[in-house]
Structure formats: structure tokens, C-alpha cells
Protein backbone atom coordinates (compact mmCIF):
# COMPACT_ATOMS: atom_id res chain seq x y z
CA UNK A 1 104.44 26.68 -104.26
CA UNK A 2 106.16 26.18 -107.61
CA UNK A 3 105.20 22.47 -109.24
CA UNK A 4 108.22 21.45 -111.59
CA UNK A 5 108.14 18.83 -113.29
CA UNK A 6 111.93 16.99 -113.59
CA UNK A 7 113.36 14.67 -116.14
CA UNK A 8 115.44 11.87 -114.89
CA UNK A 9 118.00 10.87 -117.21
CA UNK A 10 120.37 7.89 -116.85
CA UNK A 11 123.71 9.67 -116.80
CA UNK A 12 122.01 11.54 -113.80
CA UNK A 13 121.06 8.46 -111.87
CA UNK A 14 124.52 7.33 -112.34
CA UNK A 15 125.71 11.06 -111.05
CA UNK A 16 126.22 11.56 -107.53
CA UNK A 17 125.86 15.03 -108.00
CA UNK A 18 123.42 16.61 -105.20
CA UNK A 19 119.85 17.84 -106.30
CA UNK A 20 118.81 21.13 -105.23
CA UNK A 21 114.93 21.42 -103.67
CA UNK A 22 114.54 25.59 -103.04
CA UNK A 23 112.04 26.25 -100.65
CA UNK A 24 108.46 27.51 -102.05
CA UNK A 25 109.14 24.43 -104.82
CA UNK A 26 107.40 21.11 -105.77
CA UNK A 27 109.68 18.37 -107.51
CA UNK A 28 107.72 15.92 -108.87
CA UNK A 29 110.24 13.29 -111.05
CA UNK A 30 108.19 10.86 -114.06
CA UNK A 31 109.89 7.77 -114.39
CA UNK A 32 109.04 5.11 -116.87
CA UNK A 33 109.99 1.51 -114.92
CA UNK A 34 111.88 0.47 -118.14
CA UNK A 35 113.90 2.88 -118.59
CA UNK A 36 115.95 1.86 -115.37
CA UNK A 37 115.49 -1.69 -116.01
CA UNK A 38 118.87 -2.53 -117.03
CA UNK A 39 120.09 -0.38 -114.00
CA UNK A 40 118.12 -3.12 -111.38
CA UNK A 41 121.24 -4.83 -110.05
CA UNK A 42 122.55 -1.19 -108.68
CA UNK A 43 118.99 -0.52 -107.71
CA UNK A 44 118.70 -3.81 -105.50
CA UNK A 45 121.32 -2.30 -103.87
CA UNK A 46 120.17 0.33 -101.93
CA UNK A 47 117.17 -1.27 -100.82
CA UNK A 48 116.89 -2.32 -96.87
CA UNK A 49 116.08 -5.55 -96.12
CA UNK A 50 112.68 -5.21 -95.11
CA UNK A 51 111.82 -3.46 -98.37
CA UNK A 52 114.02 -6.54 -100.64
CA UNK A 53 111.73 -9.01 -98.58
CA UNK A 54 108.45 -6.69 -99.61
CA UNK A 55 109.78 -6.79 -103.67
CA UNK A 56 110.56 -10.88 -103.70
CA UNK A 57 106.29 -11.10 -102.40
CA UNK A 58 105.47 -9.97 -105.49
CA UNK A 59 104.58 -12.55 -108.00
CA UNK A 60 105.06 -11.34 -111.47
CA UNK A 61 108.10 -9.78 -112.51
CA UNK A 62 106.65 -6.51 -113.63
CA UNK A 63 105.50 -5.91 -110.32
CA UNK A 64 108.94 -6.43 -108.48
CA UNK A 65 110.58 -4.04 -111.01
CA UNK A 66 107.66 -1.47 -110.76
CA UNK A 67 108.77 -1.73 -106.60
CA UNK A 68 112.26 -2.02 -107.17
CA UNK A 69 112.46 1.49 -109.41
CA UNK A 70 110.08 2.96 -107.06
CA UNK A 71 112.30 2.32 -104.15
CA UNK A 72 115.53 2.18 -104.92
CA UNK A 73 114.95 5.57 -107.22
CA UNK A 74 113.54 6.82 -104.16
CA UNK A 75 115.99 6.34 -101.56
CA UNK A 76 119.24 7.17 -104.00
CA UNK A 77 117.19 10.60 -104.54
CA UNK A 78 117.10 11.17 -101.19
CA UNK A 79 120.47 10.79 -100.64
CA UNK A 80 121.43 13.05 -103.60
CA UNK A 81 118.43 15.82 -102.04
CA UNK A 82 120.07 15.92 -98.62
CA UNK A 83 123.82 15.14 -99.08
CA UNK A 84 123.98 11.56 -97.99
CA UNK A 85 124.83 8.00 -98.73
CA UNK A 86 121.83 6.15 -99.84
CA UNK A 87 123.28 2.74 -97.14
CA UNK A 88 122.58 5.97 -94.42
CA UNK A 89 119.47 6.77 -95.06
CA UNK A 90 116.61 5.94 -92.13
CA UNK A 91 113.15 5.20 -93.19
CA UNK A 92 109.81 4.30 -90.60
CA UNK A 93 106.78 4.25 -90.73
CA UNK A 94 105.04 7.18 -89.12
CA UNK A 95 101.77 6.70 -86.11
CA UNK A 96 99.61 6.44 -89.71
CA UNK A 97 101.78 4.38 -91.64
CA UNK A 98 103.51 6.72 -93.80
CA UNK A 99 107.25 6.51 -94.50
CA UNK A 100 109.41 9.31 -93.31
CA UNK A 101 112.55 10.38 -92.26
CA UNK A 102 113.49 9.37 -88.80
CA UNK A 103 117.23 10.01 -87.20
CA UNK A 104 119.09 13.05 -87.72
CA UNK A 105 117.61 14.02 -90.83
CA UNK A 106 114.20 13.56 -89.49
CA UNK A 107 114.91 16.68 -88.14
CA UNK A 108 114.71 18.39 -91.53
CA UNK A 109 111.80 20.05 -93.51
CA UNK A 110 111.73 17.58 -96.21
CA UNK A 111 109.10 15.08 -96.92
CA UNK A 112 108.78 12.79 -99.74
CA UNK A 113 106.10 10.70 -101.63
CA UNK A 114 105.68 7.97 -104.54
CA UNK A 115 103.39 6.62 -106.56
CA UNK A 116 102.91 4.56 -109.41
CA UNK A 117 100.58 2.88 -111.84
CA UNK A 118 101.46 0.48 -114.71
CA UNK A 119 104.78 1.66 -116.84
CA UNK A 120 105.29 5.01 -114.81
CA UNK A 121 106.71 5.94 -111.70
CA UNK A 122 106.30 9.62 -110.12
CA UNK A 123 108.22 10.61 -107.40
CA UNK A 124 108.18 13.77 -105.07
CA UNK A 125 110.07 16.17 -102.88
CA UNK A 126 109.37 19.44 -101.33
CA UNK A 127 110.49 21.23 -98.46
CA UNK A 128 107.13 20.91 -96.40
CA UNK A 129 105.59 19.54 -93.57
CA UNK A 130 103.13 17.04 -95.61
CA UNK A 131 103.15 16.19 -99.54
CA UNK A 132 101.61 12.86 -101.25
CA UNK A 133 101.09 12.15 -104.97
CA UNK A 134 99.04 10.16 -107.14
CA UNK A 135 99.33 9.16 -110.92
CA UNK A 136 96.89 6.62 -112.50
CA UNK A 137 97.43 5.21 -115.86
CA UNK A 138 94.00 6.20 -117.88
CA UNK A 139 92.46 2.52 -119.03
CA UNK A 140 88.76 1.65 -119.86
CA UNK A 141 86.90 0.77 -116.50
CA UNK A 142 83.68 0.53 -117.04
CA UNK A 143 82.49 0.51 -113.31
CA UNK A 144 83.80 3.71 -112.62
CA UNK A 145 80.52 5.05 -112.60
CA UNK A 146 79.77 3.25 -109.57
CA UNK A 147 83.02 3.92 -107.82
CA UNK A 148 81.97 7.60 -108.05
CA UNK A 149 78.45 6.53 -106.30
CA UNK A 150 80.27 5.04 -103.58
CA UNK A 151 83.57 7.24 -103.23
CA UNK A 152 82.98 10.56 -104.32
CA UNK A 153 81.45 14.04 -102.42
CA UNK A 154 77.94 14.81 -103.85
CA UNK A 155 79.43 17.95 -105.21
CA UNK A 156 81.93 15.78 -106.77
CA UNK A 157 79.01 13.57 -108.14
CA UNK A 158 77.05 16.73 -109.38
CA UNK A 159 80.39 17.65 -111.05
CA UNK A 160 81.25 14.67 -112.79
CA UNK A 161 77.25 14.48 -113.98
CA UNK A 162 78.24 17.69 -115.54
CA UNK A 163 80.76 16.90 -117.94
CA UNK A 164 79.45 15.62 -121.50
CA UNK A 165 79.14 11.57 -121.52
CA UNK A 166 82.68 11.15 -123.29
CA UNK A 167 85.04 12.85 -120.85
CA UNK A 168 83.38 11.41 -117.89
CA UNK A 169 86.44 8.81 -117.59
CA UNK A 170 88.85 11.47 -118.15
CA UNK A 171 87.25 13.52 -115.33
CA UNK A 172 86.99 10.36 -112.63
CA UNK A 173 90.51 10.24 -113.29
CA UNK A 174 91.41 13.39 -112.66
CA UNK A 175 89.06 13.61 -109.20
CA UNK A 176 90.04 10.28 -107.76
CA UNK A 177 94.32 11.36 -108.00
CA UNK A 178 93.78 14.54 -106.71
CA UNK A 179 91.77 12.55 -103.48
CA UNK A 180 93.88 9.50 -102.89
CA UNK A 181 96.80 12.24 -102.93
CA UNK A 182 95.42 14.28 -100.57
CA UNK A 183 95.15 11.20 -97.91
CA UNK A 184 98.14 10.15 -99.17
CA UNK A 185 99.62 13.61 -97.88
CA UNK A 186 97.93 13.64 -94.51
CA UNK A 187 98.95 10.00 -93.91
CA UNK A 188 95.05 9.23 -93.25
CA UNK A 189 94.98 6.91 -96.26
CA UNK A 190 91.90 4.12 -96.05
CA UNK A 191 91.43 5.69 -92.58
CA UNK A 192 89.47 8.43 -93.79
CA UNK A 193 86.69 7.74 -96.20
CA UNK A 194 86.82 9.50 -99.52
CA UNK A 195 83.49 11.03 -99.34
CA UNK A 196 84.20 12.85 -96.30
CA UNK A 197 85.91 15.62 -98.18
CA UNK A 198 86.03 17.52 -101.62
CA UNK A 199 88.17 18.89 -104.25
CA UNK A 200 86.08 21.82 -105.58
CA UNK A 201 88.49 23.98 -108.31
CA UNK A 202 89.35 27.86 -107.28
CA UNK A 203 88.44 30.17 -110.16
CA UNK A 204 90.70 32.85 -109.48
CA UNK A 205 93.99 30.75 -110.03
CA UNK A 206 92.41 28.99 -113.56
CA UNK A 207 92.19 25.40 -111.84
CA UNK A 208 95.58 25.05 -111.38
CA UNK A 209 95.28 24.86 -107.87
CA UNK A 210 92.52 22.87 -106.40
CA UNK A 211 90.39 23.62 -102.75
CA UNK A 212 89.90 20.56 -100.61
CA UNK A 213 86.78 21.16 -98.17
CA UNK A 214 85.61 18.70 -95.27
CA UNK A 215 85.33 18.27 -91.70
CA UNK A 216 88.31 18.71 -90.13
CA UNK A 217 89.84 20.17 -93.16
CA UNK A 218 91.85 23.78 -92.78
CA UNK A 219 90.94 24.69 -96.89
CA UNK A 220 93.29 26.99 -96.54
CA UNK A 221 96.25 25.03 -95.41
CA UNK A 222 96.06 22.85 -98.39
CA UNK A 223 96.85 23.03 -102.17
CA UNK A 224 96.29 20.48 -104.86
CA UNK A 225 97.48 20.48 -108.22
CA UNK A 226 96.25 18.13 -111.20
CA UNK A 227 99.47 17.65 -113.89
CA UNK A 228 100.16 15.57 -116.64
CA UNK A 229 103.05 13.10 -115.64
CA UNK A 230 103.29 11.72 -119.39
CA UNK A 231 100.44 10.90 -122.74
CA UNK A 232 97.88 8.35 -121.14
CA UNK A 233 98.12 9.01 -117.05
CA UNK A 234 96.45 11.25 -114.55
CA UNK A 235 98.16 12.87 -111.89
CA UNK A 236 97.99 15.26 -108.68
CA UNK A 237 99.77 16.42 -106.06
CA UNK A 238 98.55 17.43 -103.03
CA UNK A 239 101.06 19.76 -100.04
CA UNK A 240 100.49 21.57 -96.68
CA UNK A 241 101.08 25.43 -97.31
């Protein structure tokens, strides 16, 4: 598949224009939360209940805007990607706990995914059966060391031990979004543990797709691909071929 990465202005949020998704294509959409701040009132809007109820839990204002641009963003986008009122749109939780489509439109090959980490939300659409992204904003954590120990494959582990000292951080970034997107993508989430499988790089495509090996894994049903969602984050995206 084709990854593009899209550019969400405000005079196109305001648009109801439709968005076209060709088959064979990736659209994954950056979004910094404060750019749509000042659009939050007509955001609120199209959230369901359940989802407004989920946004007031939150306890610090950041937070409930981070939600409330992830959502709302989410379901108008929908609505422009298949033709339909945002109020009309039907979201459940799937038999792993993954939101998706349910009604008529259930029907259709479309699935959707979001993610976000401090300023930046990325959202993504692609005419497949499964899709899930991660993006993680790239801060100073000094224990990631030992979150590799616990989390990652031992060929992971012999891979990050490979990189010079000062772009270890740089590289558990890049490993740990390319993981928590693939669960996110087959719904399995905290049900499967993340040392069960591994993201090994393919040589003949330059790394810009990624293998995923494990048990109960079909490698080649499944493509991952690291980008760069904006200076200072980490990102991948992970889709059933």
C-alpha cells in the first residue's frame, strides 16, 4: 500500500467536501490539538454521549481537548470518507475492544485508527480489513532501558544493543510504535504480550516496510511502516495486506 501523509487545514475541517481513500492507499492525517482548539464548541458536537461522558473524566484540561480533537476529528472524517452525516455515524466496540463501524456501513472495507501523544494527534484510514497507528512524542525516559528488558523480542533487544549509546532512545521509540500499532491493528492490545512477536526490517524494500514475526503471526499478511508525523515524535503504522 501507498502511506500518504495528509495535511489538515482549517478551511478543510470547516468543508464538507468528501475525502477520497483509493484502494491500495494509507491516509494517515497529523494534527496538532491546538490548532483546532478554537474549533472545540463544533467539535463537542459530534461527539456521542458515551464518548462526552469519557472527555468530562478527564481531569486536566489538556487532556479533554487532546480527546475531544481526537474524537470529534475522527468521527467528522468519517463522515466526509464515506458520504455521511457525522450525527449518523455508528461506532462499537468490537469482541476485542476496538472501535469499528457497525450498521450499514459496517458493511464497508474501511477501518480506521487514532492515536495520540502530547500536542499531536494522528489519525488513519485505509480501505482494509485491519489498520492501527501509533505516534509517541520523543521525551527523555530514562527507564527505557528496562522497558526494553521487559517488553521487547530478544532480537529486538540484540538490535537495540546494536545501535551506538546516543540513538538508543531514538531507536526504543521507533520499535515500541511500530509494536503497540501492530496490536493496535489486530485489536489484541494488552491481550497479547509484546514480547511474543517481532518487528525485524526487510532489506529489499530499504526499511520502509517492516516484517512482524511470532506465533500465530501470517509475516506475510502484515506490513508496518515507521514515518515521521512531525519534528520531535515517532510514528508507525501497521495494516493487513
Amino acid at each position: 500500500m501507498l502511506i500518504r501523509i495528509m495535511e489538515l487545514t482549517a478551511t478543510q475541517f470547516i468543508s464538507d467536501s468528501p475525502l477520497l481513500l483509493p484502494a491500495g492507499e494509507v491516509q494517515l492525517w497529523p494534527v496538532s490539538i491546538q490548532d483546532f482548539a478554537c474549533g472545540s464548541k463544533e467539535l463537542a458536537m459530534l461527539l456521542s454521549a458515551e464518548e462526552t461522558g469519557r472527555m468530562k473524566q478527564f481531569r486536566f484540561p489538556q487532556d479533554r481537548l487532546r480527546f475531544l480533537v481526537a474524537h470529534g476529528l475522527l468521527r467528522r472524517m468519517i463522515g466526509q470518507y464515506l458520504n455521511i452525516a457525522s450525527g449518523r455515524i455508528l461506532l462499537e466496540s468490537g469482541s476485542k475492544g476496538k472501535p469499528e463501524l457497525y450498521g450499514k456501513h459496517g458493511q464497508e472495507l474501511f477501518a480506521f485508527n487514532i492515536s495520540h501523544s502530547h500536542n499531536l494527534v494522528v489519525l488513519a484510514f485505509a480501505r482494509a480489513h485491519k489498520l492501527g497507528v501509533d505516534v509517541e512524542h520523543i521525551r527523555c525516559m530514562p527507564d527505557f532501558p528496562e522497558i526494553v528488558a521487559c517488553f521487547f523480542h530478544p532480537q529486538e533487544k540484540a538490535a537495540f544493543q546494536r545501535h551506538p549509546y546516543g540513538a538508543r532512545q531514538q531507536a526504543f521509540f521507533d520499535c515500541w510504535t511500530c509494536k503497540e500499532a501492530f496490536v493496535k491493528a489486530t485489536g489484541e492490545g494488552l491481550n497479547r504480550s509484546l514480547d511474543s512477536f517481532c518487528i525485524t526490517s526487510n532489506s529489499e524494500n530499504n526499511n520502509t516496510r517492516l516484517n512482524v514475526t511470532g506465533e500465530g503471526i501470517s509475516t506475510a499478511s502484515w506490513n508496518i511502516a515507521p514515518f515521521r508525523p512531525a519534528p520531535g515524535y515517532a510514528g508507525a503504522v501497521a495494516f493487513e495486506v
